[in-house]
Protein backbone atom coordinates (compact mmCIF):
# COMPACT_ATOMS: atom_id res chain seq x y z
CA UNK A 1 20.62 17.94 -9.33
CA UNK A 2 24.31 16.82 -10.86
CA UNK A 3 26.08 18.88 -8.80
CA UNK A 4 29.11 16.55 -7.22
CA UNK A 5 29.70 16.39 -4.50
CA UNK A 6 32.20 15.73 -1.85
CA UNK A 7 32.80 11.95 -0.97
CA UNK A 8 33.62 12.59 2.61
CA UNK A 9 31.60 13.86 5.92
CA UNK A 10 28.65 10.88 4.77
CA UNK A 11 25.82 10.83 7.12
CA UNK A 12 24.72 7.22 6.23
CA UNK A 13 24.76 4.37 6.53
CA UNK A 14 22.28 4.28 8.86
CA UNK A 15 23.02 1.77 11.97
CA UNK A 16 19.36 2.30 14.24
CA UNK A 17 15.88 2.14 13.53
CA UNK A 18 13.90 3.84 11.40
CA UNK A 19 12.18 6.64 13.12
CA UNK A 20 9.14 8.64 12.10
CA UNK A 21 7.75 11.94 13.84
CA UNK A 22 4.02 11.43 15.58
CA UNK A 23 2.23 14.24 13.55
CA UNK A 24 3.28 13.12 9.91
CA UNK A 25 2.26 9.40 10.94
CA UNK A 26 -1.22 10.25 12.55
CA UNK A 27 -2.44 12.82 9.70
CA UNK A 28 -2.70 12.31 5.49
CA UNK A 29 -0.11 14.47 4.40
CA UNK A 30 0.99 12.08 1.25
CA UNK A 31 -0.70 10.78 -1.94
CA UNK A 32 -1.88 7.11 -1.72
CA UNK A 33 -1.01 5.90 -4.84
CA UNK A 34 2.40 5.87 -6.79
CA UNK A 35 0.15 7.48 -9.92
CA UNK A 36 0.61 11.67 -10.41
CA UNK A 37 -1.87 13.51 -7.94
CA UNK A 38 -2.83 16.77 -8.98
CA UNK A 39 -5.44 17.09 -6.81
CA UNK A 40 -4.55 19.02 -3.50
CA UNK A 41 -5.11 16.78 -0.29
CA UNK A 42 -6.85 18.56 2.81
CA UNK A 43 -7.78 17.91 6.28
CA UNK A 44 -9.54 19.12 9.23
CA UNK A 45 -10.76 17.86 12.46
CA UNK A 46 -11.24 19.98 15.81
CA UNK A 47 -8.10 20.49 16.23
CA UNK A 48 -5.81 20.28 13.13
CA UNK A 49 -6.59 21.39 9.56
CA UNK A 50 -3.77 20.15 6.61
CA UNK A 51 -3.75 21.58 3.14
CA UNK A 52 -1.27 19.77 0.56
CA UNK A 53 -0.69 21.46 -2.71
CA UNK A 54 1.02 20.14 -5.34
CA UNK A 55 4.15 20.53 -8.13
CA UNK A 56 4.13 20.02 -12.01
CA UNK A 57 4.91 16.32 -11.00
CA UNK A 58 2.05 15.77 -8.15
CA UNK A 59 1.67 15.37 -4.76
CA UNK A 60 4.57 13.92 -2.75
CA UNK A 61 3.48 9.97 -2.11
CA UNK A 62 3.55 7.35 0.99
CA UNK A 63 6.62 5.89 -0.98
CA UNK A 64 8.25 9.54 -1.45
CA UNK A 65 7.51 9.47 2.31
CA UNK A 66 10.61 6.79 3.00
CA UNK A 67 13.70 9.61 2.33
CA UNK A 68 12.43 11.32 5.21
CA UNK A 69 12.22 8.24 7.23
CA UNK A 70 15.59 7.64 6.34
CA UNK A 71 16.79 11.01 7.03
CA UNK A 72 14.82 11.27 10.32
CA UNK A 73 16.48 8.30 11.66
CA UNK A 74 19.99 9.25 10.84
CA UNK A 75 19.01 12.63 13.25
CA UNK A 76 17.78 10.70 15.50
CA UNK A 77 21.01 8.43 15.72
CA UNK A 78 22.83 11.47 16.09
CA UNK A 79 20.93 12.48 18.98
CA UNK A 80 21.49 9.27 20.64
CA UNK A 81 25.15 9.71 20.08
CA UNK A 82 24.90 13.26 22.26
CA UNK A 83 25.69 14.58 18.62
CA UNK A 84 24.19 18.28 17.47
CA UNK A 85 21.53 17.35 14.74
CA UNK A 86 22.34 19.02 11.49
CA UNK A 87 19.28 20.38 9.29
CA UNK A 88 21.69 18.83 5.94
CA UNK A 89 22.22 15.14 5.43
CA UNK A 90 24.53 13.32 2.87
CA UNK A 91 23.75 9.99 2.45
CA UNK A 92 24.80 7.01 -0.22
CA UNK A 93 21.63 5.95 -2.15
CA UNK A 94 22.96 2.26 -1.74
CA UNK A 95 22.23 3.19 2.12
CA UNK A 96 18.77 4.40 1.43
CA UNK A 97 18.05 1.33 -0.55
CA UNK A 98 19.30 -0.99 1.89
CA UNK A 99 17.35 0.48 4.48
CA UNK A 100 13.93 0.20 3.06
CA UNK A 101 14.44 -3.05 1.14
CA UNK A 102 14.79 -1.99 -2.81
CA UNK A 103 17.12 -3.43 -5.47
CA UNK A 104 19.42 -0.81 -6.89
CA UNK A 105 18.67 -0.62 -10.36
CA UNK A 106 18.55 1.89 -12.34
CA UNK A 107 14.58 2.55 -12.14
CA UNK A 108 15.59 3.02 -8.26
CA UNK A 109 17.97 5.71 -8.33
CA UNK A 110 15.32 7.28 -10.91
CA UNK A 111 12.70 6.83 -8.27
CA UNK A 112 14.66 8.38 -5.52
CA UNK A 113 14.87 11.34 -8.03
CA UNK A 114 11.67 11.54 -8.65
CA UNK A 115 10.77 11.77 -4.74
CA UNK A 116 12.94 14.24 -4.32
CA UNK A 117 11.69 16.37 -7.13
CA UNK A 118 7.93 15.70 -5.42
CA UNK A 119 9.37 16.12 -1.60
CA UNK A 120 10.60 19.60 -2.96
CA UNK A 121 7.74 20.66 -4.85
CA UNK A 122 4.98 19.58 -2.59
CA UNK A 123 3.75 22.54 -0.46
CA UNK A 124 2.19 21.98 2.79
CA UNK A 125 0.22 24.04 4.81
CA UNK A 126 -1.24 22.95 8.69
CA UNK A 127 -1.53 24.93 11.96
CA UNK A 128 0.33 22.09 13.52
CA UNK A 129 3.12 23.24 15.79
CA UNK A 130 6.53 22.29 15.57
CA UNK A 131 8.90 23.10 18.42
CA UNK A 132 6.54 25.73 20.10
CA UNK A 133 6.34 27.53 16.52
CA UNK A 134 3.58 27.72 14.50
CA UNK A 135 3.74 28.51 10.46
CA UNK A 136 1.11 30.28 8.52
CA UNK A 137 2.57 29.87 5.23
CA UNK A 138 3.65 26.64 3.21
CA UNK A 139 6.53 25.05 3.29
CA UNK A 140 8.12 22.12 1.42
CA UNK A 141 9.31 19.16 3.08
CA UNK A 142 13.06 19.52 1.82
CA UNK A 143 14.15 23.19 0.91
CA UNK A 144 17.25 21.28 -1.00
CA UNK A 145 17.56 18.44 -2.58
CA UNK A 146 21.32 17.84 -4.67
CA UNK A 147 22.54 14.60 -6.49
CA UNK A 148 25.74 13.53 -7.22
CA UNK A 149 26.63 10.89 -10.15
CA UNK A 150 29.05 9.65 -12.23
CA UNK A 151 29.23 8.06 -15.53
CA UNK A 152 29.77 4.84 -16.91
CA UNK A 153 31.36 3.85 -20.62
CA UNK A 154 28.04 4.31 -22.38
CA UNK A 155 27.01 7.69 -21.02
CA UNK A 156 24.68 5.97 -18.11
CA UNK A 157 24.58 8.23 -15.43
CA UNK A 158 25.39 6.01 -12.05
CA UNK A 159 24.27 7.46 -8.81
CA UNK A 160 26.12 7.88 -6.21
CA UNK A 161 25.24 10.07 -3.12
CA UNK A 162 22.19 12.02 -2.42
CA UNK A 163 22.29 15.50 -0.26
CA UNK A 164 19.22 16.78 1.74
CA UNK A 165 18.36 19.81 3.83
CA UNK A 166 14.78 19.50 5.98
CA UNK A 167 12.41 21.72 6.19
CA UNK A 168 12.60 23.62 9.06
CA UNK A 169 9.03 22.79 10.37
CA UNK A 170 10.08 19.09 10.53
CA UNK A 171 13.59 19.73 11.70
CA UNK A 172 12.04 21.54 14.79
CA UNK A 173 9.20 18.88 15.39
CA UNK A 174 12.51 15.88 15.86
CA UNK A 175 14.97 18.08 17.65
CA UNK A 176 12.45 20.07 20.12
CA UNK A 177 9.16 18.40 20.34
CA UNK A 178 10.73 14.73 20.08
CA UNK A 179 7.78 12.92 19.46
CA UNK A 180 9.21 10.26 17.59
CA UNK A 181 8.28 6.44 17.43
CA UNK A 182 10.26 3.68 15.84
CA UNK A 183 8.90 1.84 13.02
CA UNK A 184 8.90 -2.01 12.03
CA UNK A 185 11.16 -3.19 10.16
CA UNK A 186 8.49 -4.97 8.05
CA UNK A 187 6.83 -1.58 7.31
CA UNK A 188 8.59 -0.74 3.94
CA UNK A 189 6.80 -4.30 2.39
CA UNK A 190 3.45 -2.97 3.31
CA UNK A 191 1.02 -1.80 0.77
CA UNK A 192 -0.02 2.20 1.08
CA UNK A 193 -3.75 1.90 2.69
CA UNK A 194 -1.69 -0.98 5.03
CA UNK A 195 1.49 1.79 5.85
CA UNK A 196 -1.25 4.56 7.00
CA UNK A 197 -3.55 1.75 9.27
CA UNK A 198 0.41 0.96 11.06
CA UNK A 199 1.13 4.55 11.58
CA UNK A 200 -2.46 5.41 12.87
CA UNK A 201 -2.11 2.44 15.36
CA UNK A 202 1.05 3.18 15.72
CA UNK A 203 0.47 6.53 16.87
CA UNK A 204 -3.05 5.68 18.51
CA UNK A 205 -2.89 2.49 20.13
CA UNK A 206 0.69 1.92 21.65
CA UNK A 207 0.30 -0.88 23.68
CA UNK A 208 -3.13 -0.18 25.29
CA UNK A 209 -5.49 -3.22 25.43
CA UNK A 210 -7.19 -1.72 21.93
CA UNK A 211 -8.05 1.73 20.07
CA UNK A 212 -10.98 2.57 18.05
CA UNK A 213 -11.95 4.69 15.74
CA UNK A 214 -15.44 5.36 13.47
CA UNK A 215 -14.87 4.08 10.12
CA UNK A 216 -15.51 7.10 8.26
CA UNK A 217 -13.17 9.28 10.74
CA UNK A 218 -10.28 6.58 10.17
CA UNK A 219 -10.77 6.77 6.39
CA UNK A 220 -9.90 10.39 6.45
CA UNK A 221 -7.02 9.79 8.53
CA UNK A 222 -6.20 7.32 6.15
CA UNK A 223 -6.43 9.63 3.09
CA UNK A 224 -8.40 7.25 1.06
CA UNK A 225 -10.98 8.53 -1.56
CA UNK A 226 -12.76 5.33 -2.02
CA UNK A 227 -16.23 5.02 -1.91
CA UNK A 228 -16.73 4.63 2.16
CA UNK A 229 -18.29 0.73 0.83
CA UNK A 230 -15.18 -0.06 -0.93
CA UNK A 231 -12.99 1.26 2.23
CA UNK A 232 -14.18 -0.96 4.49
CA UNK A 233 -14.45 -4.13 2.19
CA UNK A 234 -10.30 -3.16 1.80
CA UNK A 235 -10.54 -3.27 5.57
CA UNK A 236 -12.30 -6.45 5.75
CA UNK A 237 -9.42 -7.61 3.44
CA UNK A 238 -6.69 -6.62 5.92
CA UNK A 239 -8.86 -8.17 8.95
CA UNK A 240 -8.69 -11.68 7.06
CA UNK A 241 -4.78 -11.49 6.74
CA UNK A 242 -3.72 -9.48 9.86
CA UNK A 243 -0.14 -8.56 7.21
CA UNK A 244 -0.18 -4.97 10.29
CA UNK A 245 3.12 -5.34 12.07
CA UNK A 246 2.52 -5.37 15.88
CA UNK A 247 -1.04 -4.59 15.22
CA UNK A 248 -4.16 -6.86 14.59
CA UNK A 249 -7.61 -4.57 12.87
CA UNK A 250 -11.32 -5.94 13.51
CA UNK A 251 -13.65 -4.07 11.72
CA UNK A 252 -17.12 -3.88 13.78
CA UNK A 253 -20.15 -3.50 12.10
CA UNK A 254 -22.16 -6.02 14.27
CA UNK A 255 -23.15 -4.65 18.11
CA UNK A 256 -23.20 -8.24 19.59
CA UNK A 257 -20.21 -9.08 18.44
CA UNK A 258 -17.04 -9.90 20.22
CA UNK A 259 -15.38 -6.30 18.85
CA UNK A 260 -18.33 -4.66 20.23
CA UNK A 261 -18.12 -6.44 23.73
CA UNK A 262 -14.41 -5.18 23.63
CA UNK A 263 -15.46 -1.56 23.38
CA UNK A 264 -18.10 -1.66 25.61
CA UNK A 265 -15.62 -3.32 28.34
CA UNK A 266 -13.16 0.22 27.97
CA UNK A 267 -16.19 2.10 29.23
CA UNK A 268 -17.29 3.45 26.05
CA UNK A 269 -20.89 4.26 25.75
CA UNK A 270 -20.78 4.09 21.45
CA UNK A 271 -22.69 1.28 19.67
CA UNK A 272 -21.18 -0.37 16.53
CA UNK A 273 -23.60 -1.28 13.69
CA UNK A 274 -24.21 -1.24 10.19
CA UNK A 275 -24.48 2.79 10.42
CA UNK A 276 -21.90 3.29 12.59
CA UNK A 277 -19.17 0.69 11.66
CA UNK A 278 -15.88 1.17 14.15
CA UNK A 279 -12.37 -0.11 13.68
CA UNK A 280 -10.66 -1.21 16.29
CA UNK A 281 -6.90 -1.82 16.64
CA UNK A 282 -4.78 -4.67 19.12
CA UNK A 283 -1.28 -4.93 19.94
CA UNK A 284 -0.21 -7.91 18.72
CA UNK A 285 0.86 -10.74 21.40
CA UNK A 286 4.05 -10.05 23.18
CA UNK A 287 7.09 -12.46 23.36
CA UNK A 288 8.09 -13.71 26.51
CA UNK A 289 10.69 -11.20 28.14
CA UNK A 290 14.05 -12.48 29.05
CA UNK A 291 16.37 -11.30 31.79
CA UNK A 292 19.04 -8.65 30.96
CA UNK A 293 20.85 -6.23 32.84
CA UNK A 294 19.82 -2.81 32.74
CA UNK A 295 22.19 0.11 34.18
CA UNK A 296 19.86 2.64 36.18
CA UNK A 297 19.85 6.66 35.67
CA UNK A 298 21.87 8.57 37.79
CA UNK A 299 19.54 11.09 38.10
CA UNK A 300 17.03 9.42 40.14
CA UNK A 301 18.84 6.17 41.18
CA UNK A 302 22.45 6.40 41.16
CA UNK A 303 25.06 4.68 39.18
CA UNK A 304 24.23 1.27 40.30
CA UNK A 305 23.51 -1.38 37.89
CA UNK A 306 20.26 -3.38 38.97
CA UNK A 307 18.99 -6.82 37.51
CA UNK A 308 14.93 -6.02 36.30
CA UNK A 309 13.55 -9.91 36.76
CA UNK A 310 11.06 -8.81 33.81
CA UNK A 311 12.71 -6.05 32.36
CA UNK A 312 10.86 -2.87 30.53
CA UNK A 313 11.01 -2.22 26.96
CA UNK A 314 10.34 1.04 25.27
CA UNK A 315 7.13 -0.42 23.87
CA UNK A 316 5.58 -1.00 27.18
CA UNK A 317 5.80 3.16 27.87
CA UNK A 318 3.69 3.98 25.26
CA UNK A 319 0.77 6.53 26.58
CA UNK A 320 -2.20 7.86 24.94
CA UNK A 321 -2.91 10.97 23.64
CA UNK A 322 -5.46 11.49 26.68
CA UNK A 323 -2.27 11.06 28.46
CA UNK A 324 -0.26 13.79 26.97
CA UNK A 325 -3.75 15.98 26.96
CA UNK A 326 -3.84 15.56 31.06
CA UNK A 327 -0.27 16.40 31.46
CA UNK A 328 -0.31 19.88 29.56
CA UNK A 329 -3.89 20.53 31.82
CA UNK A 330 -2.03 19.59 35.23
CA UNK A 331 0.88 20.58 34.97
CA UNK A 332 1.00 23.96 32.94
CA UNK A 333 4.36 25.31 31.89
CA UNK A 334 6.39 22.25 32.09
CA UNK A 335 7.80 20.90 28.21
CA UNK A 336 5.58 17.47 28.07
CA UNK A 337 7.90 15.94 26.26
CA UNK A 338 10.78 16.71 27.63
CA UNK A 339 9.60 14.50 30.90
CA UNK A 340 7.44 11.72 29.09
CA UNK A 341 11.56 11.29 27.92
CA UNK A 342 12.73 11.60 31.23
CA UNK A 343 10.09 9.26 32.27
CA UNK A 344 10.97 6.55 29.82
CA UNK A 345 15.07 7.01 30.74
CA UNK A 346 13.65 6.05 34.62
CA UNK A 347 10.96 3.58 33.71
CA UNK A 348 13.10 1.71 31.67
CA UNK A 349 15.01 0.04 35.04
CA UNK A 350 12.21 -1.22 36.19
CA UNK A 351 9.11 -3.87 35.93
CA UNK A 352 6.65 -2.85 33.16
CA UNK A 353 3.81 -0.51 34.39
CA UNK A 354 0.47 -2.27 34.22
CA UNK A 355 -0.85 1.65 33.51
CA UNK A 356 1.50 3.60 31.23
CA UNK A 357 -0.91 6.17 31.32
CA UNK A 358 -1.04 6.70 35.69
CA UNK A 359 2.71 5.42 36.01
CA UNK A 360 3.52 8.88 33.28
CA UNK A 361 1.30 11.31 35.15
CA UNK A 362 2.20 9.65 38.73
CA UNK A 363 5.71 10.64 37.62
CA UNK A 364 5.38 13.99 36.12
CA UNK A 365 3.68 14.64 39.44
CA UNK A 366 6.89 13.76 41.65
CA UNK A 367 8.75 15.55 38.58
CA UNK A 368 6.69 19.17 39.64
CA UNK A 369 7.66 19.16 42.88
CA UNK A 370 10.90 18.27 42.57
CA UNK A 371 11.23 21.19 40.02
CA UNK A 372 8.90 24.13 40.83
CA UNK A 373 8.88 26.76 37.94
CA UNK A 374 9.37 29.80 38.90
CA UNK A 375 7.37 32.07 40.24
């Protein structure tokens, strides 16, 4: 880990958002608390099962969680800058910290080398795919992890750089699958239980009218090993201060109640109560959109600047996972993601869809024909 290293060809600092891939913010893949785990985490629904293992020093943890944040945005920056991704990033840990808010003493830069020792050590085993590859074996979330340091008068080691190479299973996910989705900047002040309810409505709710989700199935998502009881009295905690960025929770325990009303309107047939207590997620009110100029893609309307008198933002293209599911059933063959992007490029010069969802597939439609696969 004292290996020095060069002080040139620095990925950082970082000058976008922070970024997060959609698979390691819907599913429990890191240890709630900042306290060793040695207890493996697992997961399984109908479609995805996770297994996390871990090191001599535990479970990587929702805070270990922020270097690959970090690093994940810096690809993605590249990416925006038409740059090849690299799979090894260099970064100053005065970056890092400035990034997700922390002071930069010397308990920090023993943190950060602490979560790389965990991010290392942690194996991980899902039947998730990443970039149209599946992996039956673990892997670790960094295969490398290097730091470089000097030292002062007294023999106090002073960090100064930290070098990290991705696993590939995550490298593939950002640079092939691109389902990424960019993260408040409030995020890092969250507590852990309030970090996983933002990524799950993050991930679930976009800015549909509401998600919901049964109590006990969002407690798994979570990761929480509470008592079920003492999970949704921290829930009822988080209702009363609403601290989810872009997000407001209601738990709903109560079938005449408002929250119940709300489901009910979305055509769903399930009844909250006492024994079947749903969580339901909001988008957060929306500021009033101001007029900017927005230059058009050439590839479906020329080089022509145009004036949007109520412009789109990314966060009005969000679509659901129902969405995405209806895509890969109609149109089979055709990389999802690939047009959802080329979707959002087009969208974005023009007046927000009331329907993400029917504006994505009404595209993807005119997409097909316009390129037939072949035959």
């Amino acid at each position: 880990m004292a290996e020095q290293m060069a002080l040139t060809n620095l990925d950082s600092p970082l000058h976008g958002k922070v970024k997060g891939e959609r698979s390691v913010m819907a599913f429990p893949f890191f240890a709630l608390s900042k306290g060793r785990r040695m207890q493996p985490i697992t997961y399984s629904d109908d479609y995805v099962s996770i297994e996390v293992r871990p090191s001599q020093t535990g479970v990587a943890t929702i805070y270990d969680k922020e270097i690959l944040l970090y690093i994940a945005s810096l690809l993605v920056s590249q990416m925006k800058r038409m740059e090849t991704p690299s799979q090894e990033y260099s970064f100053t840990a005065h970056d890092f910290l400035r990034v997700i808010g922390g002071n930069r003493s010397a308990r920090s830069y023993q943190r950060i080398n602490g979560a790389l020792e965990r991010l290392q050590g942690t194996q991980i085993k899902t039947n998730i795919e990443a970039g149209g590859e599946g992996e039956d074996g673990f892997f670790s979330w960094v295969s490398e992890a290097k730091m470089s340091y000097t030292k002062t008068a007294d023999g106090t080691k002073r960090l100064n750089r930290v070098k990290v190479r991705l696993c590939d299973w995550l490298y593939r996910a950002l640079i092939k699958d691109q389902k990424i989705l960019t993260y408040d900047v409030s995020y890092f002040q969250l507590s852990p239980i309030e970090r996983r309810l933002y990524e799950i409505a993050r991930v679930h709710c976009g800015q549909q009218r509401f998600f919901h989700i049964g109590l006990e199935k969002l407690q798994r998502k979570v990761g929480s090993e509470d008592r079920t009881a003492k999970f949704k009295a921290a829930l009822k905690e988080v209702q009363a201060r609403q601290p989810i960025p872009e997000y407001d929770l209601l738990v709903v325990d109560d079938p005449h109640s408002d929250g119940a009303r709300l489901i009910q309107s979305g055509g769903f047939s399930v009844t909250p109560g006492k024994r079947n207590p749903m969580v339901v997620f909001k988008p957060k009110g929306r500021p009033r959109r101001q007029q900017v100029e927005i230059e058009a893609p050439g590839s479906f309307e020329g080089d022509v600047p145009q004036i949007a008198s109520e412009p789109c933002r990314a966060s009005d293209l969000e679509v659901s996972p129902y969405a995405i599911e209806q895509a890969s059933r109609l149109f089979p063959g055709y990389d999802k993601y690939a047009v959802l992007e080329e979707w959002k490029r087009w969208a974005l010069t023009k007046e927000p869809p009331k329907r993400p969802d029917a504006a994505f597939l009404a595209f993807f439609s005119t997409y097909a024909k316009r390129h037939p696969l072949p035959n």
